[in-house]
Protein backbone atom coordinates (compact mmCIF):
# COMPACT_ATOMS: atom_id res chain seq x y z
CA UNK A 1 129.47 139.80 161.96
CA UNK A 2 132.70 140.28 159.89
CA UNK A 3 135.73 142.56 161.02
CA UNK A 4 138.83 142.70 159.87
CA UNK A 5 142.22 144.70 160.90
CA UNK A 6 145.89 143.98 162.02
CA UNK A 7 147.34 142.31 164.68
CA UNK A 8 150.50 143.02 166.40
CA UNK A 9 152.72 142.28 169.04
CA UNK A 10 155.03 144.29 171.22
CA UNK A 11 158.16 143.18 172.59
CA UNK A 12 157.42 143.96 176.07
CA UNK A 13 159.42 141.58 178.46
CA UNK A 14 162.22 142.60 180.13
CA UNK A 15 164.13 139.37 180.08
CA UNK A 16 165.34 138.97 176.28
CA UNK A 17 165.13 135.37 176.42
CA UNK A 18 162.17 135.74 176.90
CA UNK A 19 161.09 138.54 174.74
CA UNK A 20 159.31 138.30 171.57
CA UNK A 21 160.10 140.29 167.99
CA UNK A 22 158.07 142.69 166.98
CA UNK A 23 155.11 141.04 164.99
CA UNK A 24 152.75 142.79 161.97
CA UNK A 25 149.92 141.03 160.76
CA UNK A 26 146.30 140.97 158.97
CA UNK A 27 143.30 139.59 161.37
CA UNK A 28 139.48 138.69 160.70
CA UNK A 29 136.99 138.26 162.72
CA UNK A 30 133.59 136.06 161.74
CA UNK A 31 131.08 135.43 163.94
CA UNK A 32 126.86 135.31 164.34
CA UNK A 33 124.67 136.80 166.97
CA UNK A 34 121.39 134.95 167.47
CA UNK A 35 118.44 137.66 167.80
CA UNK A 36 116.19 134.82 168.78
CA UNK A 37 118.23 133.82 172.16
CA UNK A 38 121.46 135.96 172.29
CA UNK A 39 123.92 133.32 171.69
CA UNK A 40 127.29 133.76 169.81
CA UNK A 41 129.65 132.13 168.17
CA UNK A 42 132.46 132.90 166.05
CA UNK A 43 136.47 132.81 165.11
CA UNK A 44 139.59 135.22 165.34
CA UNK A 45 142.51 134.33 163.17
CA UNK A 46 145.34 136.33 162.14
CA UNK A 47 148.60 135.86 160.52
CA UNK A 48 151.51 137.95 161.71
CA UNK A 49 155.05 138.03 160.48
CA UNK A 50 157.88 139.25 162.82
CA UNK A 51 160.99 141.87 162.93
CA UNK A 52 163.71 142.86 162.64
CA UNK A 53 165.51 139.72 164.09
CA UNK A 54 163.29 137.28 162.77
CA UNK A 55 161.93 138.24 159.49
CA UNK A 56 161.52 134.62 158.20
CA UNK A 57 159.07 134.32 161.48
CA UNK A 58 155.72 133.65 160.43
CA UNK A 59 152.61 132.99 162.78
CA UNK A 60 148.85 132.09 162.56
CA UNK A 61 146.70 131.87 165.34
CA UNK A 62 143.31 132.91 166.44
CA UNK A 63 140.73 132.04 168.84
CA UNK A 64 137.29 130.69 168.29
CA UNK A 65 134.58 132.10 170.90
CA UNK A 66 130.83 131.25 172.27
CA UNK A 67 128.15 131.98 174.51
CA UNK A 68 125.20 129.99 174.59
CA UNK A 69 122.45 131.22 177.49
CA UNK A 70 121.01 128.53 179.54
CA UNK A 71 118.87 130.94 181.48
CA UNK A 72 118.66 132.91 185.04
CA UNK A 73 122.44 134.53 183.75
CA UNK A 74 124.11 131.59 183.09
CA UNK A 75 125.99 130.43 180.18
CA UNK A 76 127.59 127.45 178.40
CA UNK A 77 130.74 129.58 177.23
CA UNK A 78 134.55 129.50 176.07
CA UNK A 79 136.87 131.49 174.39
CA UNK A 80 139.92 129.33 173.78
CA UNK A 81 143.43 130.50 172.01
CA UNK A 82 145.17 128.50 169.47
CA UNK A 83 148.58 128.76 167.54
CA UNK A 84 150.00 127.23 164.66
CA UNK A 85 153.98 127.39 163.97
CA UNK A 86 155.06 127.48 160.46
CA UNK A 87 158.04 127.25 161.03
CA UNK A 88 157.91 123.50 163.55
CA UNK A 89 154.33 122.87 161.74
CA UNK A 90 152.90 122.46 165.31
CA UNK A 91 149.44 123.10 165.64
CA UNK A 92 148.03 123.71 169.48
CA UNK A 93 144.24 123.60 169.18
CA UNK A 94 142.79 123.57 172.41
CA UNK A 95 139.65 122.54 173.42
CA UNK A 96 137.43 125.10 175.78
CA UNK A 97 134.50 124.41 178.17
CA UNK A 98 133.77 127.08 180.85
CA UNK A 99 130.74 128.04 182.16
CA UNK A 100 130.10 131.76 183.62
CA UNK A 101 127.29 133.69 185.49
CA UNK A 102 126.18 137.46 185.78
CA UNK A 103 126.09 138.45 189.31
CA UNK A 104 124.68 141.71 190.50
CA UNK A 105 126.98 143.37 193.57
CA UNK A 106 126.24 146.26 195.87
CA UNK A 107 123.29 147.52 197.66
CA UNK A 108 122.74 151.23 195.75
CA UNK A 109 124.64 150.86 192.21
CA UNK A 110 123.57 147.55 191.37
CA UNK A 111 126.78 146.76 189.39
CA UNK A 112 126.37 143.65 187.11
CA UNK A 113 129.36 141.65 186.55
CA UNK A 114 129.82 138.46 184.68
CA UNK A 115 131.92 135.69 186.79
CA UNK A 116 133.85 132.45 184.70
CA UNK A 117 135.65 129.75 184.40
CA UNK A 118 136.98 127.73 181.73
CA UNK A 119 139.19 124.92 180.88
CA UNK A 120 141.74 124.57 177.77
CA UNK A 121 142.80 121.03 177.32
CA UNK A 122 145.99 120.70 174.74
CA UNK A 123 146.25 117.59 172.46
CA UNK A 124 149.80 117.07 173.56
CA UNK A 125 151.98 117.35 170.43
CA UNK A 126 155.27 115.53 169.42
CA UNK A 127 158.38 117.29 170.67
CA UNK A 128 156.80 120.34 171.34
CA UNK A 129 156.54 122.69 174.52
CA UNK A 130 153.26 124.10 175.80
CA UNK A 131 150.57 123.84 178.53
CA UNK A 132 148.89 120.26 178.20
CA UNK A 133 145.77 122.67 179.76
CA UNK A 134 144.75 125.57 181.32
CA UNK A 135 141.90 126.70 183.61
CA UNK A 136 141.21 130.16 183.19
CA UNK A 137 139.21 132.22 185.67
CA UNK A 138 137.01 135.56 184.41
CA UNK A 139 135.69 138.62 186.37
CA UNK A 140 134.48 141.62 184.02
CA UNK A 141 132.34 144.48 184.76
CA UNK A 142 129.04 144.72 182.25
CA UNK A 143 128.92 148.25 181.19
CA UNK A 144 125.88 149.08 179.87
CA UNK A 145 125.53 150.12 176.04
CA UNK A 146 125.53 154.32 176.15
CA UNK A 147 122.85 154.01 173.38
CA UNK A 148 120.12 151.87 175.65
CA UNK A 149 118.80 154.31 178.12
């Protein structure tokens, strides 16, 4: 699979230390399927610049992804986020495990919904701030594709 589109970011918080610009970017996504066993893998990246206050601000970042079935609706799978300043050339490049399962709930509807957990662990750089790792819990309905009756 290949996408590609923009990224951007919103300065939503309410706090303005804490808020971020407003960011504008290109993004591609790359990524493969397997028909044989359904598992996938791929990358995100994009590359965003920021405004107005900021317009030397410059970002890339992404997230690689995947999925690999080990049978009975359980899966070996991650989807960890990483960022690179150009600005402080820090790059934080986590590394993902997780592991998630599709769970069927109630009695009459027969909902399926896919359960997770993963954790990030940070290589730690020099004089930099950030999460050293992060454990990331999942709950997401499966809607069924409209096309597949």
């Amino acid at each position: 699979m290949v996408m590609g589109g923009f990224s951007t970011v919103f300065p939503t918080n309410s706090k303005s230390e804490l808020r971020a610009d407003w960011a504008l970017g290109p993004e591609v996504v790359l990524g493969y399927a397997s028909p044989k066993n359904g598992n996938v893998y791929g990358t995100i990246t994009q590359f965003t610049w920021s405004f107005p206050t900021r317009a030397d601000g410059q970002g890339v970042g992404g997230q690689y992804f995947y999925a690999i079935n080990v049978g009975h609706g359980w899966q070996v799978a991650a989807q960890p986020v990483w960022t690179y300043s150009r600005e402080t050339k820090v790059l934080r490049f986590p590394i993902g495990v997780g592991f998630a399962k599709v769970a069927v709930f109630g009695k009459k509807k027969h909902q399926p919904v896919k359960l997770g957990v993963q954790l990030w662990a940070y290589t730690p750089p020099p004089d930099a701030s950030g999460p050293e790792w992060q454990l990331r819990f999942t709950i997401a309905p499966v809607i069924p594709l409209p096309w597949k009756k």
